[in-house]
N, C-alpha and C. Protein backbone atom coordinates (compact mmCIF):
# COMPACT_ATOMS: atom_id res chain seq x y z
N UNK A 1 183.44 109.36 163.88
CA UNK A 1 182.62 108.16 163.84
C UNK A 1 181.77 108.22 162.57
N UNK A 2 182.14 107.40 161.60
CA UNK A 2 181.50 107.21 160.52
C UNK A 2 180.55 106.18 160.28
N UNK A 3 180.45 105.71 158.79
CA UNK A 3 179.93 104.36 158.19
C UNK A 3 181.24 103.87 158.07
N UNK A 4 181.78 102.48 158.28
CA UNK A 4 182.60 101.88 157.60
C UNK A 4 182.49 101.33 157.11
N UNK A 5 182.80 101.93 155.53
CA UNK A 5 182.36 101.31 154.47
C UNK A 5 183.27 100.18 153.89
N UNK A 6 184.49 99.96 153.96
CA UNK A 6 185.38 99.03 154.09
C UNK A 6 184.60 97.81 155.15
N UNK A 7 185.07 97.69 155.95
CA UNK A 7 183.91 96.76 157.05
C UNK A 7 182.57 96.31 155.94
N UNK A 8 181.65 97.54 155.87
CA UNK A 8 180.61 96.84 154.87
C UNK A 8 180.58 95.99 153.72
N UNK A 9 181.47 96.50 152.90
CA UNK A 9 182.07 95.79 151.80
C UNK A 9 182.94 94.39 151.83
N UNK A 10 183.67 94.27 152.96
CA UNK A 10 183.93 93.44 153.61
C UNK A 10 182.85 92.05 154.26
N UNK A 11 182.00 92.34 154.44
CA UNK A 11 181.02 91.56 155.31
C UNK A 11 180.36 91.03 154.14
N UNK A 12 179.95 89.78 154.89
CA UNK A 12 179.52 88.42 153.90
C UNK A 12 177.83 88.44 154.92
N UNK A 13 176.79 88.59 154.32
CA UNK A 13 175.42 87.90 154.76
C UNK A 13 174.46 87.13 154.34
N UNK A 14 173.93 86.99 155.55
CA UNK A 14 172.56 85.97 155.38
C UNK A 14 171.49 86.18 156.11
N UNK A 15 171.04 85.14 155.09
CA UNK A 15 169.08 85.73 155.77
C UNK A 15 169.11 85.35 156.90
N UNK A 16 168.11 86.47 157.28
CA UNK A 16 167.70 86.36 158.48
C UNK A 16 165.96 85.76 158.70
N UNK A 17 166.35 84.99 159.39
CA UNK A 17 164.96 83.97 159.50
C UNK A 17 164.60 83.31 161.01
N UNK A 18 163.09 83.21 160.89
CA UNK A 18 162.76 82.65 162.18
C UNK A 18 161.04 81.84 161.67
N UNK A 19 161.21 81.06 162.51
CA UNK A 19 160.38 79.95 162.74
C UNK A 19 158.64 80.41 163.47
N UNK A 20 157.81 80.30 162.58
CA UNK A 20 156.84 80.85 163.39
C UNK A 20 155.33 79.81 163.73
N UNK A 21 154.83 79.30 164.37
CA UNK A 21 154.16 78.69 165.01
C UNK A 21 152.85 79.34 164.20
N UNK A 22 152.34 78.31 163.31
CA UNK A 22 151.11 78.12 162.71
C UNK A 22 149.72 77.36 162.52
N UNK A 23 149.48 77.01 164.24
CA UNK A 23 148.46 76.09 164.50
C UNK A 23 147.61 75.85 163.84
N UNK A 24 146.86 76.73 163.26
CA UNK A 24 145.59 76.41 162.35
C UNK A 24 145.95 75.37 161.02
N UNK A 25 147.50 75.46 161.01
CA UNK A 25 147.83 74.59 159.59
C UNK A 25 147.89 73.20 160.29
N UNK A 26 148.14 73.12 161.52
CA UNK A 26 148.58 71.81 162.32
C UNK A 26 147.96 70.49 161.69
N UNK A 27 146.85 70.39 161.10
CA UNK A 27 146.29 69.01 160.31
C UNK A 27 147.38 68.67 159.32
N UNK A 28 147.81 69.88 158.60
CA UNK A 28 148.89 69.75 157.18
C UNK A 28 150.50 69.32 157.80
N UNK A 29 150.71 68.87 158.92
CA UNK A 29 152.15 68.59 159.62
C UNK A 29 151.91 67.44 159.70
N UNK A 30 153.23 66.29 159.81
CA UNK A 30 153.05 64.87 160.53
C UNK A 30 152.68 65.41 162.24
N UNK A 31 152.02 64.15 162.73
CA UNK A 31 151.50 64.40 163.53
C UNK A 31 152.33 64.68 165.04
N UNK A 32 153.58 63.81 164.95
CA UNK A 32 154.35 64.47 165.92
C UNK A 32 155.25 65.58 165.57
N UNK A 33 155.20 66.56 164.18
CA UNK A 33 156.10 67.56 164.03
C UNK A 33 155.22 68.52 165.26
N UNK A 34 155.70 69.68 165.60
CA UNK A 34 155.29 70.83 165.85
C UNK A 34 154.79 71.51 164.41
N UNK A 35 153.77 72.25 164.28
CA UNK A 35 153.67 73.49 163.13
C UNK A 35 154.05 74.52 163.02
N UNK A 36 155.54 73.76 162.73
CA UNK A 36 156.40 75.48 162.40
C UNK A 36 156.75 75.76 160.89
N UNK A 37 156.66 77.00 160.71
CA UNK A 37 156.65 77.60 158.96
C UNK A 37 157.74 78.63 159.48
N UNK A 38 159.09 77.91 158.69
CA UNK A 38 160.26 79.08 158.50
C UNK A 38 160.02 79.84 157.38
N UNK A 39 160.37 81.24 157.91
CA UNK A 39 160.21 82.42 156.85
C UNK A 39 161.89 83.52 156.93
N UNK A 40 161.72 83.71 156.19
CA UNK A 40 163.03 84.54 156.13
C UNK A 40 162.40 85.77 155.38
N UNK A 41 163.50 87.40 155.66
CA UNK A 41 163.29 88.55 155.17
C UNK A 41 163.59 88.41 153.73
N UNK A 42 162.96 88.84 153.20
CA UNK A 42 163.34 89.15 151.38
C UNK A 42 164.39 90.13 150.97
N UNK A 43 165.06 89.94 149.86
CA UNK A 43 166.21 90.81 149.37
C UNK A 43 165.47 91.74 148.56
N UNK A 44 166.42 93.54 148.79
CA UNK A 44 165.87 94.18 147.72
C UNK A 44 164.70 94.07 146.86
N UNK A 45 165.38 93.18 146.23
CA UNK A 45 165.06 93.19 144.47
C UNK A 45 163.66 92.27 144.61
N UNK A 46 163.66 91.07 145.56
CA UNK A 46 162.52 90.78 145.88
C UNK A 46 161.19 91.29 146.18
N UNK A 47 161.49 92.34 147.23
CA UNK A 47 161.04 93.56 147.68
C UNK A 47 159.86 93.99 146.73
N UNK A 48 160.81 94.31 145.96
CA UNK A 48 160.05 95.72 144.67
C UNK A 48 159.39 94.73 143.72
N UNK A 49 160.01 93.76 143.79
CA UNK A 49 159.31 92.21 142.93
C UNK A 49 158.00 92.55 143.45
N UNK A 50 157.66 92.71 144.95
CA UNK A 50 156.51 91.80 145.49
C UNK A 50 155.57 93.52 145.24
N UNK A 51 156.33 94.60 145.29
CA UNK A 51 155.25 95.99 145.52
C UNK A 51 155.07 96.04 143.89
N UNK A 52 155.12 95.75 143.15
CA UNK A 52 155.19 95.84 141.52
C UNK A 52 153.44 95.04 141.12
N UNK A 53 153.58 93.26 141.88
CA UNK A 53 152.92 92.53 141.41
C UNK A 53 151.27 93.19 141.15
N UNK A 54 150.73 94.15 142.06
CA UNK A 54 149.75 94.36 141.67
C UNK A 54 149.87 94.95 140.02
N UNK A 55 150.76 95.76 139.47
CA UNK A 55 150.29 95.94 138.45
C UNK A 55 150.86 95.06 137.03
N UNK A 56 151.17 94.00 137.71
CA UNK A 56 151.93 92.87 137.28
C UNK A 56 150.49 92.05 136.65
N UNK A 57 150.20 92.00 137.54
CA UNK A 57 148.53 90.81 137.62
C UNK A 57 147.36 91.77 137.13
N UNK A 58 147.18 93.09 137.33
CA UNK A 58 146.37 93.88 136.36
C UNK A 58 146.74 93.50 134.98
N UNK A 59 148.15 93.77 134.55
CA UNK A 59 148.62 93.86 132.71
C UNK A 59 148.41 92.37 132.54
N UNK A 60 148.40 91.29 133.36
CA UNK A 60 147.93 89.69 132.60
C UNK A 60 146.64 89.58 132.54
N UNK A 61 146.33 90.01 133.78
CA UNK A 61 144.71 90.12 133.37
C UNK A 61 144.60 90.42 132.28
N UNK A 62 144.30 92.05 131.82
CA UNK A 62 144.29 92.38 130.90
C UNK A 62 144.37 91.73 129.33
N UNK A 63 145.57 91.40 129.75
CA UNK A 63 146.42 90.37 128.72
C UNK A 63 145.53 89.11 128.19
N UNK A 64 145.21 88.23 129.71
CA UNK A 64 144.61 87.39 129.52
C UNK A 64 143.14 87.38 128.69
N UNK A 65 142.27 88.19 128.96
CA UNK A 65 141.24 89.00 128.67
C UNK A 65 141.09 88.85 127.12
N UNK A 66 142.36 90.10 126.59
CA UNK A 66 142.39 90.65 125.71
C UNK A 66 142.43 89.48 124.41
N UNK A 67 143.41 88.50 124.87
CA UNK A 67 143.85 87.72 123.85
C UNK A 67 142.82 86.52 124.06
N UNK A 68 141.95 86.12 125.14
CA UNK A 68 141.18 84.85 124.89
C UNK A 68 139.58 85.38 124.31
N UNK A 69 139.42 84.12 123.36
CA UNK A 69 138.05 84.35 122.79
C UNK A 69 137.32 84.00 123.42
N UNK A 70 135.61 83.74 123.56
CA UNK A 70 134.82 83.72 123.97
C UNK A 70 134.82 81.95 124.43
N UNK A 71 135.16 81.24 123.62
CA UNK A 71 135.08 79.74 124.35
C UNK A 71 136.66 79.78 124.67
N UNK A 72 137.56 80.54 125.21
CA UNK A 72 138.42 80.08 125.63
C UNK A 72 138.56 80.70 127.14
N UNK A 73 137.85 81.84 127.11
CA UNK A 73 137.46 82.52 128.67
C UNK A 73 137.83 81.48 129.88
N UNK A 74 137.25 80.45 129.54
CA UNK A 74 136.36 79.17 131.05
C UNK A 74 138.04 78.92 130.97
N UNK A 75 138.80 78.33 130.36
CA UNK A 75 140.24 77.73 130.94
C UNK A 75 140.74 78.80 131.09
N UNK A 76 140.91 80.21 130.39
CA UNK A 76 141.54 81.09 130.75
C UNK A 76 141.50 81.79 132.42
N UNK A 77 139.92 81.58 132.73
CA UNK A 77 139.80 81.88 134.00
C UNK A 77 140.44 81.24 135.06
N UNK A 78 140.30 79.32 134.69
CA UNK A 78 141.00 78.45 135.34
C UNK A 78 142.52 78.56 135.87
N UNK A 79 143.22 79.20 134.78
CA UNK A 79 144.69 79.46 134.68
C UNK A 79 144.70 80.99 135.87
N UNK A 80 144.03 81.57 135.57
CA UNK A 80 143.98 82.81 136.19
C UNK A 80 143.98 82.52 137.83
N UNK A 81 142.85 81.37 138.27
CA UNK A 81 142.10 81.73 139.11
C UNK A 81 143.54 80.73 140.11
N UNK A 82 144.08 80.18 139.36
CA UNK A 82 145.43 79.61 140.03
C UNK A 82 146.56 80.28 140.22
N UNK A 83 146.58 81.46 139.61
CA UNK A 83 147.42 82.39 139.82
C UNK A 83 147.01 83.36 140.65
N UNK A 84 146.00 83.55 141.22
CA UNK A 84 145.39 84.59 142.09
C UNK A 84 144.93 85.77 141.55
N UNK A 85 144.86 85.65 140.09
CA UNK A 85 144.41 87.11 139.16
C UNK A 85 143.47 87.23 138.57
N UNK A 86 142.50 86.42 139.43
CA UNK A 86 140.68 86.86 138.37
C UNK A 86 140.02 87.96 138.65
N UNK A 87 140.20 88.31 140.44
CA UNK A 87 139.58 89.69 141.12
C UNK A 87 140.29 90.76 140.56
N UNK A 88 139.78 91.53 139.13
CA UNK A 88 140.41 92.65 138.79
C UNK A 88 140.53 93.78 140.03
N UNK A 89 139.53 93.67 141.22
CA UNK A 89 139.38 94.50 142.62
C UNK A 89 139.88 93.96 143.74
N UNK A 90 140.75 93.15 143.61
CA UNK A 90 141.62 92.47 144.68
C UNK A 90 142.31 93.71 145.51
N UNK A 91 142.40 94.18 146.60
CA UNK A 91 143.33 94.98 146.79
C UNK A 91 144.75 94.50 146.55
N UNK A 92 145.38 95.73 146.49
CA UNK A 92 146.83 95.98 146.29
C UNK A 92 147.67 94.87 147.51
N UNK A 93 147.27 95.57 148.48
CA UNK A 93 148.17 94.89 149.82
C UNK A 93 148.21 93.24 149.51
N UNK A 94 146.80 92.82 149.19
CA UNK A 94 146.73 91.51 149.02
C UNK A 94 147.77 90.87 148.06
N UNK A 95 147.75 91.38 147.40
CA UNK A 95 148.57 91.08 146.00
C UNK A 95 150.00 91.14 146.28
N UNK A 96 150.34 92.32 146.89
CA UNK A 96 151.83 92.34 147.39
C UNK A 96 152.38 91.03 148.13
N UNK A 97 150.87 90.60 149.36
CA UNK A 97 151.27 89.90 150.38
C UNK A 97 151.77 88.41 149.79
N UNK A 98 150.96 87.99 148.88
CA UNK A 98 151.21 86.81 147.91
C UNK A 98 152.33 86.77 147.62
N UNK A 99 152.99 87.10 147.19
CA UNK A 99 154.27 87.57 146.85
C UNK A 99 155.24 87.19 147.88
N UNK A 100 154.79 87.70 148.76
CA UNK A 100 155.85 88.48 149.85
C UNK A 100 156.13 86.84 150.70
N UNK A 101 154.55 86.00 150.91
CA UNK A 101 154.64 84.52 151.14
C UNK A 101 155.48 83.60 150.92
N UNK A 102 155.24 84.05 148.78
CA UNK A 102 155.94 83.02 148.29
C UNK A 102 157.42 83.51 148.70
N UNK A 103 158.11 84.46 148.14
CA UNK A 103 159.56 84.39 148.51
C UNK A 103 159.99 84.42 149.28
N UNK A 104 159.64 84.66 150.46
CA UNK A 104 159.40 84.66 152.11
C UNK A 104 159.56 83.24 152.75
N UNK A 105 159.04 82.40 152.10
CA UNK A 105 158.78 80.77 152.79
C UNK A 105 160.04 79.97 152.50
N UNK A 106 160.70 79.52 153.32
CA UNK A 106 161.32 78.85 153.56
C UNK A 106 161.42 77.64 153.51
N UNK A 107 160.65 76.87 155.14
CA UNK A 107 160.38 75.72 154.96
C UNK A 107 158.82 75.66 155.78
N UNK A 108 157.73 75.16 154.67
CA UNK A 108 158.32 74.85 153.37
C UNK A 108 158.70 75.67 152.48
N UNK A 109 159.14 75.99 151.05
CA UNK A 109 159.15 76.34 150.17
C UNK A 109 157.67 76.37 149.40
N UNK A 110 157.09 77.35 148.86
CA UNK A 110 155.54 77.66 148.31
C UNK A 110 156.09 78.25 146.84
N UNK A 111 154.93 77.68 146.36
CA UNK A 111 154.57 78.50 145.11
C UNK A 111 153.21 79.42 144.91
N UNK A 112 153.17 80.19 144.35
CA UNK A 112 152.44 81.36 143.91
C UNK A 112 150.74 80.74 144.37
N UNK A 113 150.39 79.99 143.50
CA UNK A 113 149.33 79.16 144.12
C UNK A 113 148.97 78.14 145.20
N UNK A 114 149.99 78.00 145.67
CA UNK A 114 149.88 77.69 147.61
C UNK A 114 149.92 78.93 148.31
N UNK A 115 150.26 79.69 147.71
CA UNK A 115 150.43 81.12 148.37
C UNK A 115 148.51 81.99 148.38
N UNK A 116 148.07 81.71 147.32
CA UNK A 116 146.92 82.18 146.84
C UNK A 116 145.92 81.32 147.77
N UNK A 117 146.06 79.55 147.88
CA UNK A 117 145.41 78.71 148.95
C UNK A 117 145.23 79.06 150.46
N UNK A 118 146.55 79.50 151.00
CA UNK A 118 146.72 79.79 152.10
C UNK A 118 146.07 81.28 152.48
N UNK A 119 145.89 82.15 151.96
CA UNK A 119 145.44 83.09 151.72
C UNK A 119 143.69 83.09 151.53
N UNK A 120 143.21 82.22 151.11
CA UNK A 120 141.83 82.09 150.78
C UNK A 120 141.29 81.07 152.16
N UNK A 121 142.42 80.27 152.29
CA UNK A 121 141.91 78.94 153.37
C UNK A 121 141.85 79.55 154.81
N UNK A 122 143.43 79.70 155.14
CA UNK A 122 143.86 80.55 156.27
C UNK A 122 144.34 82.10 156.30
N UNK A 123 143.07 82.99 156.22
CA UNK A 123 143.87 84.08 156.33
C UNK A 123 144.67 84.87 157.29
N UNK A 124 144.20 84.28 158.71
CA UNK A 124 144.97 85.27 159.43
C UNK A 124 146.24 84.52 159.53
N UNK A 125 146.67 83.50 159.33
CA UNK A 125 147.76 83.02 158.84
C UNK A 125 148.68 83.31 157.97
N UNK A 126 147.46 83.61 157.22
CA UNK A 126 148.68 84.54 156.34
C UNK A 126 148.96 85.77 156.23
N UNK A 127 148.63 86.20 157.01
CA UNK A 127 148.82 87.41 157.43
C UNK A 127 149.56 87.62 158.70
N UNK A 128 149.64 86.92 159.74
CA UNK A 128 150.45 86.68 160.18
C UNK A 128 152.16 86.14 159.62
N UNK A 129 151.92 84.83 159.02
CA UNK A 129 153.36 85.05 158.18
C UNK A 129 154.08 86.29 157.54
N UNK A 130 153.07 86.88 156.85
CA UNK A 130 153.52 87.85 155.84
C UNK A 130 153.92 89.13 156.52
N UNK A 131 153.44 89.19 157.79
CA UNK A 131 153.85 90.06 158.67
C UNK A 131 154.91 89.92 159.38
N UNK A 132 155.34 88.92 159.44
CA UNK A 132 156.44 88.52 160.13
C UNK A 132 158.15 88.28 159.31
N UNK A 133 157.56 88.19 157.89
CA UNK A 133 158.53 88.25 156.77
C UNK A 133 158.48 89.92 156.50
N UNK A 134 158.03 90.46 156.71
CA UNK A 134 157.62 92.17 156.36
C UNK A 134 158.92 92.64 157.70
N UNK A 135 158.77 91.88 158.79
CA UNK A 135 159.43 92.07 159.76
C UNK A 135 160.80 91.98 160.15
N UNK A 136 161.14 90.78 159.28
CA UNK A 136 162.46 90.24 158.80
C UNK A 136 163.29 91.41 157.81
N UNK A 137 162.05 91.66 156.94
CA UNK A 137 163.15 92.29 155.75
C UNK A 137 163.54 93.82 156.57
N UNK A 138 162.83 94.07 157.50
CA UNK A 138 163.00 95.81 157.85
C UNK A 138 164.49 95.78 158.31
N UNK A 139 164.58 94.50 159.16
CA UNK A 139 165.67 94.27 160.44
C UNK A 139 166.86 93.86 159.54
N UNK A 140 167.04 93.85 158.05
CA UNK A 140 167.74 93.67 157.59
C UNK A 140 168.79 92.14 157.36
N UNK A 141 169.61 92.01 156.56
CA UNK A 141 170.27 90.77 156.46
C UNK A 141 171.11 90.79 157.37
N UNK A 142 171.79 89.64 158.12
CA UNK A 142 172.98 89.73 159.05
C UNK A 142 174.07 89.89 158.27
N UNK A 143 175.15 90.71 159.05
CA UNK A 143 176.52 90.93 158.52
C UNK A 143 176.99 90.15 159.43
N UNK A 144 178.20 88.98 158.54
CA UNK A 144 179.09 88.58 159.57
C UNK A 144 180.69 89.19 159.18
């Protein structure tokens, strides 16, 4: 009794995803939807995408910093503060979790700074999502 690696190589997948009930967003739904936010597990490469970003958003900081002058700071911050990278002391986890939102979300589909909103607006929401996409990726993609 082995791996069959033939079989593996063989097999075609897909995400694996589920629907998770997000009441606190319920104002942001039409009013007869239910508030459901599909999330699916992340691939690999996504993965390491999302454990990277903290030092992703340190080196722009930085970056950002380094290269704006003194009257250009105020928009530079603006740009920043939409990307979720002004708290040089943001924890790590946080930073990952952003990440993990955006490529994680389904329906709807988010970007980086809805990801950063939801996070500031609703947190245990998002933390809940992000836990539940954390949950997805362990259980792996389906093989059919």
């Amino acid at each position: 009794m082995g791996f069959d690696l033939q079989k593996f190589q063989g097999s075609k997948f897909k995400d694996r995803t589920e629907e998770v009930l997000v009441e606190d967003l319920k104002g942001f739904f039409e009013a007869k939807e239910k508030p459901l936010w599909k999330v699916r597990g992340l691939t690999g490469e996504e993965l390491a995408f999302a454990r990277d970003a903290e030092e992703r958003a340190r080196s722009i900081n930085a970056l950002v910093e380094g290269l704006a002058g003194k009257a250009a700071k105020a928009k530079a911050k603006v740009v920043m503060d939409e990307l979720g990278l002004t708290d040089e002391k943001a924890p790590a986890d946080y930073i990952r979790r952003l990440e993990i939102l955006k490529y994680g979300s389904v329906e709807p589909a988010i970007d980086k700074p809805t990801s950063v909103r939801i996070a500031e607006n609703f947190p245990t929401t998002f933390y809940l999502l992000t836990n539940k996409i954390l949950e997805l990726t362990g259980a792996g993609r389906l093989g059919e």
